[in-house]
N, C-alpha and C. Protein backbone atom coordinates (compact mmCIF):
# COMPACT_ATOMS: atom_id res chain seq x y z
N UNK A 1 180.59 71.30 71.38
CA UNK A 1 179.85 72.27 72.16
C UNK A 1 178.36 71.94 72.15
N UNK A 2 177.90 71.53 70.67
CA UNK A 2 176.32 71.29 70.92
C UNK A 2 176.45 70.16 71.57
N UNK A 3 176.85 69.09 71.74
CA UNK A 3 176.65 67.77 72.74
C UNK A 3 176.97 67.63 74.40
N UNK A 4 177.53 69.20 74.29
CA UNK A 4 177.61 69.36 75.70
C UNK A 4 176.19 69.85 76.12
N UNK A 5 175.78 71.07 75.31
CA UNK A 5 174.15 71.62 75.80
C UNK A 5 173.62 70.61 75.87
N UNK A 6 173.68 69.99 74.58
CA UNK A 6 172.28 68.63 75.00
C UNK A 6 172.39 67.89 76.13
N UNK A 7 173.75 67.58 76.75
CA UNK A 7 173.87 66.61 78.06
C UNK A 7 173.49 68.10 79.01
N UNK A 8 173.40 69.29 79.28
CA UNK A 8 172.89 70.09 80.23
C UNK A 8 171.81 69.74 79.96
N UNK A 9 171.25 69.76 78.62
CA UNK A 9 169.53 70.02 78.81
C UNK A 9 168.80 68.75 79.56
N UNK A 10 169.65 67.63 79.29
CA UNK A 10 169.25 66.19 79.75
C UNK A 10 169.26 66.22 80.99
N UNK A 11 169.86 66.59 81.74
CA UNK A 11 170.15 66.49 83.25
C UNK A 11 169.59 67.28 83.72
N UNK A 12 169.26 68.84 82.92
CA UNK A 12 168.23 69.56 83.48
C UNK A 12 166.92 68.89 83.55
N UNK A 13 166.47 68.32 82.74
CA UNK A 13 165.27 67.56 82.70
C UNK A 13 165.24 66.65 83.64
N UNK A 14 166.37 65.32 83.46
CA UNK A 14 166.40 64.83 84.64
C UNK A 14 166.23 65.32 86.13
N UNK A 15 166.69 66.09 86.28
CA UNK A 15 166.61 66.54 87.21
C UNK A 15 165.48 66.94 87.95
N UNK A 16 164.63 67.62 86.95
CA UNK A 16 163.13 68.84 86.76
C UNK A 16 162.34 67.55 87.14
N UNK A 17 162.27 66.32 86.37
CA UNK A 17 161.34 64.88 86.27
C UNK A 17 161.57 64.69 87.64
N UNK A 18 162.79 64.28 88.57
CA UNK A 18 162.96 63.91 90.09
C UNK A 18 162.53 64.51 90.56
N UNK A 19 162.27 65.87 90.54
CA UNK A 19 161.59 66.63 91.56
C UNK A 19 160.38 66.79 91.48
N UNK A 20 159.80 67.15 90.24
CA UNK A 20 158.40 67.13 90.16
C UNK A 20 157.45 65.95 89.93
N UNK A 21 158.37 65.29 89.95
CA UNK A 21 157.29 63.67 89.86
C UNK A 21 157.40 62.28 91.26
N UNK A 22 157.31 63.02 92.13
CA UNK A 22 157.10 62.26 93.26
C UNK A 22 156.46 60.72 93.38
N UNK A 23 155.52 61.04 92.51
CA UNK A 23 154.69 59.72 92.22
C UNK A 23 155.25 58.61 91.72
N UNK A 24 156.11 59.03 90.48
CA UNK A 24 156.42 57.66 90.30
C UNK A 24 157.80 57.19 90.61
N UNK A 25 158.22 58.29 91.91
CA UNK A 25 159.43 57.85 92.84
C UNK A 25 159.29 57.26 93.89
N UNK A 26 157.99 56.67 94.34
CA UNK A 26 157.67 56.04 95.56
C UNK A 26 156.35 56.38 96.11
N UNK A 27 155.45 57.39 95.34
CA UNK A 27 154.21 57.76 95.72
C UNK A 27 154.13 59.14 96.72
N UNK A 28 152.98 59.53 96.76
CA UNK A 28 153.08 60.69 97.47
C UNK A 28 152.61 60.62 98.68
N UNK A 29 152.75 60.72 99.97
CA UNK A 29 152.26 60.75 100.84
C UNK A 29 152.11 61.84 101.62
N UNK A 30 150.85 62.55 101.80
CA UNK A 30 149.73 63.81 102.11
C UNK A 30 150.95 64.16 103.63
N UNK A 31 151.09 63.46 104.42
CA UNK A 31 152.18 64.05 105.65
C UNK A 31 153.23 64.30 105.65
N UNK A 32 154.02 63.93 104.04
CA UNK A 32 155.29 64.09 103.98
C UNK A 32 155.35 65.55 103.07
N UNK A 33 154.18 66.02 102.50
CA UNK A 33 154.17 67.20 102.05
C UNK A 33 154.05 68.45 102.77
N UNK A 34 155.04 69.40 101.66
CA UNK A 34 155.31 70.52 102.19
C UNK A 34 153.60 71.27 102.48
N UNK A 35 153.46 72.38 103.05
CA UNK A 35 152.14 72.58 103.11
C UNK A 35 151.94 73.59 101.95
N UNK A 36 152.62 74.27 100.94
CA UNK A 36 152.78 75.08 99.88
C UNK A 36 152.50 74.18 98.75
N UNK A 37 152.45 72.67 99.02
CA UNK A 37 152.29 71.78 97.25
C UNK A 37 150.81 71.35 98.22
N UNK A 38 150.16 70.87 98.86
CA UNK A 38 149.01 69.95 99.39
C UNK A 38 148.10 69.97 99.28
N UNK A 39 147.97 71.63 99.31
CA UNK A 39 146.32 71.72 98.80
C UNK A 39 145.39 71.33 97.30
N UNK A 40 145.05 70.47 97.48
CA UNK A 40 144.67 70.01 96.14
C UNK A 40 145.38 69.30 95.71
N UNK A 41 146.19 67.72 96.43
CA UNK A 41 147.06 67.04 96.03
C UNK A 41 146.23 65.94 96.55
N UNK A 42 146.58 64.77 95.54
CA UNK A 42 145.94 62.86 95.84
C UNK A 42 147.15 62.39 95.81
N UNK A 43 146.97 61.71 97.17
CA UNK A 43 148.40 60.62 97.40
C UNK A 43 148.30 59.27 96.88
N UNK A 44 149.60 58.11 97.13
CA UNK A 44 149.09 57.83 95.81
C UNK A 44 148.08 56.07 96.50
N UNK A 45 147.98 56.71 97.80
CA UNK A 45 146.83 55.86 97.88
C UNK A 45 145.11 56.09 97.25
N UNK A 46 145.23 57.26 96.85
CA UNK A 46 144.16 57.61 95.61
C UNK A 46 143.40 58.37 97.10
N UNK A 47 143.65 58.99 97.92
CA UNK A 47 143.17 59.85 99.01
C UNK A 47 143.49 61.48 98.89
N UNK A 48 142.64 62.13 99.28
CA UNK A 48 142.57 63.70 98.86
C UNK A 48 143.56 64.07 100.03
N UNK A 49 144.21 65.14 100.00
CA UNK A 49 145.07 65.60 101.02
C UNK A 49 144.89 66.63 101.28
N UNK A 50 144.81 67.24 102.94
CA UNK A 50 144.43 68.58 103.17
C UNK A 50 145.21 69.44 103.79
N UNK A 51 145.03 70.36 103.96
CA UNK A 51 145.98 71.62 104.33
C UNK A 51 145.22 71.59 105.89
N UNK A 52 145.44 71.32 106.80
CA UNK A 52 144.63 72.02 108.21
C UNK A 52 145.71 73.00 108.98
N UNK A 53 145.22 73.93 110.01
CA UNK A 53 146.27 74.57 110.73
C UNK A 53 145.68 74.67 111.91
N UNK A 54 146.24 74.83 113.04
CA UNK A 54 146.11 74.77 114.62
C UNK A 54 146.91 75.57 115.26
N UNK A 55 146.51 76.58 115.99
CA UNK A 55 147.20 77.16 116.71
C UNK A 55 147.70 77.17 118.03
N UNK A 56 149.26 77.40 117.79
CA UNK A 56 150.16 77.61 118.30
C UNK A 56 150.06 78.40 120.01
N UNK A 57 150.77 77.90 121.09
CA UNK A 57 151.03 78.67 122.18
C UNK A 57 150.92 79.94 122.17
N UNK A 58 151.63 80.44 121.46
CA UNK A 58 152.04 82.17 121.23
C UNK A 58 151.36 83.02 120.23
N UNK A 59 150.35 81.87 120.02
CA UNK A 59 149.37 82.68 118.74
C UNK A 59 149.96 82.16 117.42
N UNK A 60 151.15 81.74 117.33
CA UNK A 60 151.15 81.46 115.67
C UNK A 60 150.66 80.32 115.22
N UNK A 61 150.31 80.26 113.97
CA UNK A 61 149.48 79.40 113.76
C UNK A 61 150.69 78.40 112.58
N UNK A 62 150.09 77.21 112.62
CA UNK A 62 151.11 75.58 112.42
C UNK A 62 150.26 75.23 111.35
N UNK A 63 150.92 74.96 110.33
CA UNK A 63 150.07 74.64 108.97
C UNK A 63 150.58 72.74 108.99
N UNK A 64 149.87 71.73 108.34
CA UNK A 64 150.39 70.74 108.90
C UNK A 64 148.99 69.96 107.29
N UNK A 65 149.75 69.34 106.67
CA UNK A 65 149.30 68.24 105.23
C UNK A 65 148.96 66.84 106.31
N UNK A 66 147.35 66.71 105.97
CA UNK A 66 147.03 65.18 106.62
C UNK A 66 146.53 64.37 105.19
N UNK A 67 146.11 63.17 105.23
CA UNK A 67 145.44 62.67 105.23
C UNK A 67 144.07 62.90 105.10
N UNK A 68 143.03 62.92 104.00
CA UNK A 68 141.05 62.44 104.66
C UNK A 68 140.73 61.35 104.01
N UNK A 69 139.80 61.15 104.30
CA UNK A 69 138.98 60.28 103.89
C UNK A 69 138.52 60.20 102.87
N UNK A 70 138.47 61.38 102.23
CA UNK A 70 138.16 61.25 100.61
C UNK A 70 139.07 60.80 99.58
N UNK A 71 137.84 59.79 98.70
CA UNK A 71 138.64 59.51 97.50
C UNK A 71 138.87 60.07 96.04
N UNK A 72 140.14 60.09 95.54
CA UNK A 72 139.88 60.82 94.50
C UNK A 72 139.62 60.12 92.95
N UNK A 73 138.70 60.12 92.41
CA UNK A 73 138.43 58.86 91.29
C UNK A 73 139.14 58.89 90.31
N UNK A 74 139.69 57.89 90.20
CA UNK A 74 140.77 57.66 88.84
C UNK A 74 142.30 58.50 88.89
N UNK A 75 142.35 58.81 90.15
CA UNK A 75 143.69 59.88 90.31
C UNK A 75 144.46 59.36 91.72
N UNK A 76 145.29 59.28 91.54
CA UNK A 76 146.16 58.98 92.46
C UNK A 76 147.84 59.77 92.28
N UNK A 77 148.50 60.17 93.52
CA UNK A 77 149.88 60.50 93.12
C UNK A 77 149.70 61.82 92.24
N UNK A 78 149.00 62.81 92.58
CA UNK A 78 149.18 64.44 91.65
C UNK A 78 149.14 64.92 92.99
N UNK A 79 150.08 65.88 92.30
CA UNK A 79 150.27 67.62 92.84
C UNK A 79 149.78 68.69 91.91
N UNK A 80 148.92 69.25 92.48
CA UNK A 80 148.01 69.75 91.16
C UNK A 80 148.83 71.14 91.05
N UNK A 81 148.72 71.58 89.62
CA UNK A 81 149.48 72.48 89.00
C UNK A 81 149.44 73.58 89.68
N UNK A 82 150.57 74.91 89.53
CA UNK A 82 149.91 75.72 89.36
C UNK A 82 148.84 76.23 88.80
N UNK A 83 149.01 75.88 87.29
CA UNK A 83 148.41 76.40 86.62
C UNK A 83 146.88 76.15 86.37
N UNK A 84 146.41 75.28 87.13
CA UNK A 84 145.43 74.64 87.08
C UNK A 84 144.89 75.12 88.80
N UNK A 85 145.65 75.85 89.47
CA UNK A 85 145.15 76.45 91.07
C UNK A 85 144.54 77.86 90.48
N UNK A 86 145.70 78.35 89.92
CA UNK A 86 145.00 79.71 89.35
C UNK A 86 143.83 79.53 88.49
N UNK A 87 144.00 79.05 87.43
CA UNK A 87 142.79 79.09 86.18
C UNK A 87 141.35 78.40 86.94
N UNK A 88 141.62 78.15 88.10
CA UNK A 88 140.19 77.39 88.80
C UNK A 88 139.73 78.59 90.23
N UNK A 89 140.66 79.54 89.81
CA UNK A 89 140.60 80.53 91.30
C UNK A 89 140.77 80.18 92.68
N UNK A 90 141.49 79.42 92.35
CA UNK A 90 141.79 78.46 94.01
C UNK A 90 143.32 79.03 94.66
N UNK A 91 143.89 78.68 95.66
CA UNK A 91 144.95 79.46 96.54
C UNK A 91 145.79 77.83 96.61
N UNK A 92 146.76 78.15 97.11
CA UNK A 92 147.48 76.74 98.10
C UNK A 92 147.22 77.25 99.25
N UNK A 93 147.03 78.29 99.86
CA UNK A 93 147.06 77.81 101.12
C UNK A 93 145.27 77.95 101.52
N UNK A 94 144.44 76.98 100.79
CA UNK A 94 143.41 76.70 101.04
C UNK A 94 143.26 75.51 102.48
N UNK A 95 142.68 76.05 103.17
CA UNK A 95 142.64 75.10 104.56
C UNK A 95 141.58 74.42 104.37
N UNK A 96 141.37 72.70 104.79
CA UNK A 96 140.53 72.21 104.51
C UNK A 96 139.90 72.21 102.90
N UNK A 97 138.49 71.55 103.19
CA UNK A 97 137.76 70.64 102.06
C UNK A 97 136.55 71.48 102.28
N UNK A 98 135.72 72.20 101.51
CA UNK A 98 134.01 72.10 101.83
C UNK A 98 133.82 72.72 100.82
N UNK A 99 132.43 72.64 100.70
CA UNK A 99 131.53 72.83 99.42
C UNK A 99 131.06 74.41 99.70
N UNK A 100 131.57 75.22 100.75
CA UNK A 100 131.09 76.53 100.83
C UNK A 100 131.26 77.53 99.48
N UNK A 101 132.22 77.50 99.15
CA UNK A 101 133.09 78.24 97.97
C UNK A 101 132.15 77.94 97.03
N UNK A 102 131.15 76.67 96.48
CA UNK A 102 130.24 76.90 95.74
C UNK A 102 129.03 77.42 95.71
N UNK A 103 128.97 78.28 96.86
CA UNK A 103 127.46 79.20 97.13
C UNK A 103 127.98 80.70 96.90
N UNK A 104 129.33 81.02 96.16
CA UNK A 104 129.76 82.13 95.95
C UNK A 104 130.08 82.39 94.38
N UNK A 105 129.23 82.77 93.77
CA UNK A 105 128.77 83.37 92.03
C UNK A 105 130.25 83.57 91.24
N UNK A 106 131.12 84.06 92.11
CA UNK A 106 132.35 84.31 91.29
C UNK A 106 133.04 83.02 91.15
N UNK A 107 133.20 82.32 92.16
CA UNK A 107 134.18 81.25 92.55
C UNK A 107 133.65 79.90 91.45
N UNK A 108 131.94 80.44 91.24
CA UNK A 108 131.02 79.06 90.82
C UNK A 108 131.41 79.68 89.20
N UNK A 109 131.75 81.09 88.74
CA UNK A 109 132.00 81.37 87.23
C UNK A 109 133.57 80.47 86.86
N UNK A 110 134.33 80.89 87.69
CA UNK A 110 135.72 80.39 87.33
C UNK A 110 136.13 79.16 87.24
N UNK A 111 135.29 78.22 88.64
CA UNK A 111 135.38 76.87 88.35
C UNK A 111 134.44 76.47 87.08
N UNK A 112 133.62 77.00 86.75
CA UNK A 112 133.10 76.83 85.44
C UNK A 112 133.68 76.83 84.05
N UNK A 113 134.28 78.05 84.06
CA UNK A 113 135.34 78.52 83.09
C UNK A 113 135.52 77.39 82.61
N UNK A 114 135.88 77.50 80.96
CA UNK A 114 136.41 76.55 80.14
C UNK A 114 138.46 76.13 80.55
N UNK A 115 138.88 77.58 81.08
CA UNK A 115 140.11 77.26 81.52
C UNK A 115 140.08 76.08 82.86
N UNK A 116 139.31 76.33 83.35
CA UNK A 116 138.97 74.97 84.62
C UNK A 116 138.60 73.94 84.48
N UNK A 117 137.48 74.27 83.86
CA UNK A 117 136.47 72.49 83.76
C UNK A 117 136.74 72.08 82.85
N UNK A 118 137.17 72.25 81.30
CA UNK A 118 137.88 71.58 80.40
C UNK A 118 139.20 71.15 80.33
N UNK A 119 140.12 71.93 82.09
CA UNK A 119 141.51 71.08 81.56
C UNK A 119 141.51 70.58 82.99
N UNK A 120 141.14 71.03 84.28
CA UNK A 120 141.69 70.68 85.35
C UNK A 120 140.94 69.77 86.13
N UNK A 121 140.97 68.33 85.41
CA UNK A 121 140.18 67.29 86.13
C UNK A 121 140.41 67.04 87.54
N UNK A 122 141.42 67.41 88.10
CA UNK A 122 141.54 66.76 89.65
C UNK A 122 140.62 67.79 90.23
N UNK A 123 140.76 69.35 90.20
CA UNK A 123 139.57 70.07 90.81
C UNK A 123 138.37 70.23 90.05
N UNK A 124 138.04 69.84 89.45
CA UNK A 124 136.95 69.28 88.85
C UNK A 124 136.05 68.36 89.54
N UNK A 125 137.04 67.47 89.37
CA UNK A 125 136.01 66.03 90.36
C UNK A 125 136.16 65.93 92.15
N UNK A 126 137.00 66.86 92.10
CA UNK A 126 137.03 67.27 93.71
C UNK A 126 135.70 68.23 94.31
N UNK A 127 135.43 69.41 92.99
CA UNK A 127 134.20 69.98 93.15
C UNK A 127 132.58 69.35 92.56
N UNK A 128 132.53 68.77 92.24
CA UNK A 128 131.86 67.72 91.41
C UNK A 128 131.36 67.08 92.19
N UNK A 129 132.17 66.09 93.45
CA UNK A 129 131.59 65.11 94.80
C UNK A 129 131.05 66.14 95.87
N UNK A 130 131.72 66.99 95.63
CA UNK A 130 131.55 68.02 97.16
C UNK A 130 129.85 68.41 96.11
N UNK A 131 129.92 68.93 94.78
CA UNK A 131 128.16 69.30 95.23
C UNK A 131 127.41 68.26 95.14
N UNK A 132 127.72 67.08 94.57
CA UNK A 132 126.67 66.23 94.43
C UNK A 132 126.64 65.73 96.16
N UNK A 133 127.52 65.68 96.60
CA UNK A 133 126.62 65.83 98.21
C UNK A 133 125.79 66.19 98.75
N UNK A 134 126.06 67.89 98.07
CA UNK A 134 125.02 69.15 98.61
C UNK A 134 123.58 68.82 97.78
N UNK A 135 123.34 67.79 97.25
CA UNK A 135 122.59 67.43 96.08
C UNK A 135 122.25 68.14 94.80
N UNK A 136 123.43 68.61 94.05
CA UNK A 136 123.38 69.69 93.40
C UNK A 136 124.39 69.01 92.46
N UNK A 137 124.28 69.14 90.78
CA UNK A 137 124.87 68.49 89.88
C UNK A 137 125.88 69.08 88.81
N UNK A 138 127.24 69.39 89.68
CA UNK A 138 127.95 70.01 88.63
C UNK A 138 127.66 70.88 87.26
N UNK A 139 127.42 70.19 86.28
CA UNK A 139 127.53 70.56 85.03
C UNK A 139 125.98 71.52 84.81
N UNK A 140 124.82 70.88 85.78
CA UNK A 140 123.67 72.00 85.31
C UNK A 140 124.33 73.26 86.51
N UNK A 141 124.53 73.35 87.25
CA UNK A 141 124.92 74.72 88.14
C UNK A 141 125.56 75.54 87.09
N UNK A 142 126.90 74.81 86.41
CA UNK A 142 127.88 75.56 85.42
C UNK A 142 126.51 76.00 84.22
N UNK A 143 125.80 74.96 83.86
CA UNK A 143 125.13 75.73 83.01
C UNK A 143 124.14 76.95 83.45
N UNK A 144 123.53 76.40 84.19
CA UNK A 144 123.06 77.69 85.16
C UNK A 144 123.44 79.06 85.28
N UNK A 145 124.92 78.79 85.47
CA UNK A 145 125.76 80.20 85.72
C UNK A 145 125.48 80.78 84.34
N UNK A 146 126.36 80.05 83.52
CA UNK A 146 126.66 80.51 82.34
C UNK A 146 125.39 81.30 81.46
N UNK A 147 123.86 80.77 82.00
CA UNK A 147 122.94 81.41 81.27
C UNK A 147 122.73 82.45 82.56
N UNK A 148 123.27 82.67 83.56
CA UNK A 148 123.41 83.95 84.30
C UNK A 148 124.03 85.14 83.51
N UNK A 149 124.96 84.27 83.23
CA UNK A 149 126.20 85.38 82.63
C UNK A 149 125.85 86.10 82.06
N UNK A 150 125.39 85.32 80.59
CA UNK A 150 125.10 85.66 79.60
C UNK A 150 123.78 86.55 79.30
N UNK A 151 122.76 86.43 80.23
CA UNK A 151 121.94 87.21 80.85
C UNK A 151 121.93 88.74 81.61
N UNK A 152 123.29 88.58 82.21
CA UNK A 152 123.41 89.89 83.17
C UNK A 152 124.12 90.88 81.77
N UNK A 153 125.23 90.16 80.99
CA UNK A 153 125.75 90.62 79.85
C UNK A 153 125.02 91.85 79.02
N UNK A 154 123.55 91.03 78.64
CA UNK A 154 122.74 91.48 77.74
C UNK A 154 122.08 92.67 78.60
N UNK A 155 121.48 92.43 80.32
CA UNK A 155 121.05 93.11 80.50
C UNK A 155 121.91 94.90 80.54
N UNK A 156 122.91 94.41 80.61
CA UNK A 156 124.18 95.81 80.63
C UNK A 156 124.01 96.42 79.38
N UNK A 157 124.44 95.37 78.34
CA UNK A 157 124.54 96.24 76.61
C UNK A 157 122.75 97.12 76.56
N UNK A 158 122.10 96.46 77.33
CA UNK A 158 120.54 96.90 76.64
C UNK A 158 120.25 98.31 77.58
N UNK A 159 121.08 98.26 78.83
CA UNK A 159 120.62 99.34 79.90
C UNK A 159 121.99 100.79 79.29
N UNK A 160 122.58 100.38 78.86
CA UNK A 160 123.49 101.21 78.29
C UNK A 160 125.11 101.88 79.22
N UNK A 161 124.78 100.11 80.53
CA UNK A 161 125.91 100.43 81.40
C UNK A 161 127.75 100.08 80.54
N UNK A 162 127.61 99.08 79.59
CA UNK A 162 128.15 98.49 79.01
C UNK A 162 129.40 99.59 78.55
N UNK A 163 130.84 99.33 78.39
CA UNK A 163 131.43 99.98 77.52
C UNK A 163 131.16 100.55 75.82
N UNK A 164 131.15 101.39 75.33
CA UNK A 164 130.63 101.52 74.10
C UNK A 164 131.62 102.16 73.31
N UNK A 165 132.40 101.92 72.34
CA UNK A 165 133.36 102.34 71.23
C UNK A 165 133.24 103.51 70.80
N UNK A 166 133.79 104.40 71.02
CA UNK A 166 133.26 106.36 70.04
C UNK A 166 135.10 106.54 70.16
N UNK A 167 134.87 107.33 69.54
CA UNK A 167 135.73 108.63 70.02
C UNK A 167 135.86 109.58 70.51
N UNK A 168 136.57 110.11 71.25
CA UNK A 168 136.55 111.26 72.64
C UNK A 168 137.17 112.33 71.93
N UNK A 169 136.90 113.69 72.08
CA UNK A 169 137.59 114.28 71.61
C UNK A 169 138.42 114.70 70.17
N UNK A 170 137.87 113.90 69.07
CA UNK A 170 138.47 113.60 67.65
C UNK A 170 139.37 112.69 67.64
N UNK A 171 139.82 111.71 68.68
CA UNK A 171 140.36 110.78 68.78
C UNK A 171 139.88 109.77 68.80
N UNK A 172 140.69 108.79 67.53
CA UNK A 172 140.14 107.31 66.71
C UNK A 172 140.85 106.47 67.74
N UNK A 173 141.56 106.62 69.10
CA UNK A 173 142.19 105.36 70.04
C UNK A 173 141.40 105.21 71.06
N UNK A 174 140.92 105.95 71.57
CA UNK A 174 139.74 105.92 72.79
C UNK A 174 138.48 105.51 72.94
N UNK A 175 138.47 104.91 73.94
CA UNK A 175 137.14 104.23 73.75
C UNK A 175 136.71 105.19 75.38
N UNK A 176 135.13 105.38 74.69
CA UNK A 176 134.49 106.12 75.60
C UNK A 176 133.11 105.58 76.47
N UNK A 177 132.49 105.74 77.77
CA UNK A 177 131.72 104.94 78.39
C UNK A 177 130.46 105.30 77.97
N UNK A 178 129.16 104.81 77.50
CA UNK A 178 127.85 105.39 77.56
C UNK A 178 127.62 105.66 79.20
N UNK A 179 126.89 106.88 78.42
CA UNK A 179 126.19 107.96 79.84
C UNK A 179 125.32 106.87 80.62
N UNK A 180 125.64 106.89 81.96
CA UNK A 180 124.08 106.50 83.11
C UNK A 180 123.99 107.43 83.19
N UNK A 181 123.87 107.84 84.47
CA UNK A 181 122.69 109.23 85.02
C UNK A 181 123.29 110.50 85.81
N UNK A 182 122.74 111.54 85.83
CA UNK A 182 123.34 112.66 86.79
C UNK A 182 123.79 111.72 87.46
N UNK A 183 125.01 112.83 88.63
CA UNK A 183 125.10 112.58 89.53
C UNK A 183 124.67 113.10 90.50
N UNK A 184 124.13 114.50 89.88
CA UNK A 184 123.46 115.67 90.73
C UNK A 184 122.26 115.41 91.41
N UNK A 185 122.16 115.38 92.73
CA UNK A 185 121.00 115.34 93.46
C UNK A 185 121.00 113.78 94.24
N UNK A 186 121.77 112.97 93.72
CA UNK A 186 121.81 111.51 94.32
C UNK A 186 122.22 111.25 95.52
N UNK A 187 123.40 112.28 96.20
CA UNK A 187 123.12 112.07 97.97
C UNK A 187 121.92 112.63 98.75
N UNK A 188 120.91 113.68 97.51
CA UNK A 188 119.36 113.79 98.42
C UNK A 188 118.95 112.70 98.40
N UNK A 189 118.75 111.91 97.63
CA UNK A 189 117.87 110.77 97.51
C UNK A 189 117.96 109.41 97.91
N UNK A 190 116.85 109.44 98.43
CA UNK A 190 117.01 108.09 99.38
C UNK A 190 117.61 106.69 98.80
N UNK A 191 118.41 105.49 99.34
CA UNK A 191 118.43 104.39 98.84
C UNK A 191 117.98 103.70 98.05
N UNK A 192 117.73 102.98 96.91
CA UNK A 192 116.85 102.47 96.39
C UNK A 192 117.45 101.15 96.36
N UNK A 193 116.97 99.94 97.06
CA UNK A 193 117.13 98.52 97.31
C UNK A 193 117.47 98.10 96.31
N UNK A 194 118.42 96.72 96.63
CA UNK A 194 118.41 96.46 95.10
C UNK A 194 117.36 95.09 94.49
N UNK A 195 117.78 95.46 92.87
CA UNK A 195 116.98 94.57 92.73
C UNK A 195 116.97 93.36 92.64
């Protein structure tokens, strides 16, 4: 009985390896992919592969894996993880390539993130060429952020927006918010810009 599981588990594997390893079954090629694995995939001519879509007669729109021109350094033949789409805040069905997504504070924290930039080299160096285009250098932006962060952080604990530990009510499980301000009188008062 145990030498039967082990020949399931083998063939399960086998199996799991054929499917998820394209690469070293003949290479990957960006047009033969589904459009749900592409985004963020190097074929294994060492070329970035993109998601584009075009619409359709009737309005629907045709999702379709090409080919660009970009190269990906030292990588060839990946389908990049899930787990490495999420932990970088990225989608599959990302259309196209551009460096826009790095002029947006959240998108520039997560690709920062130690879950991103310390494990997920293919979007890493995919975001990495796209800013050094924009003439802008990866690793000081991330540092940049990060002394944002850590900045806006402090300014919260010091303004007293911050969560703060008490007890509510004679209860030792609750955690309770420090006070900001009335609320009374704040739809008289005019806007105040921010800062």
């Amino acid at each position: 009985m145990a030498s039967f599981n082990r020949f399931k588990a083998f063939i399960s594997l086998a199996l799991s390896l054929t499917f998820f390893m394209q690469g070293t079954l003949g290479g990957i090629t960006c047009e033969k992919l589904d459009s749900s694995k592409c985004a963020f995939a190097v074929s294994s001519s060492a070329k970035r592969c993109v998601l584009e879509n075009r619409l359709r007669r009737g309005g629907q729109i045709e999702f379709s894996c090409r080919t660009s021109n970009i190269d990906a350094e030292k990588l060839a033949d990946l389908i990049e993880t899930d787990e490495c789409i999420k932990a970088c805040g990225l989608s599959r069905s990302t259309v196209g390539i551009s460096s826009d997504s790095l002029l947006e504070t959240k998108f520039t924290q997560t690709l920062c993130s130690p879950q991103c930039y310390n494990v997920c080299s293919n979007i890493v160096d995919l975001y990495f060429n796209l800013a050094a285009g924009e003439g802008v250098f990866l690793p000081k932006l991330c540092e940049e952020q990060a002394a944002v962060s850590r900045r806006v952080a402090m300014e919260m604990r010091s303004s007293g927006l911050a969560p703060v530990a008490g007890p509510i009510s004679g209860s030792d499980n609750e955690v309770a918010c420090a006070p900001t301000q009335s609320i009374e009188g704040i739809a008289d008062a005019p806007a105040m810009p921010p800062m």
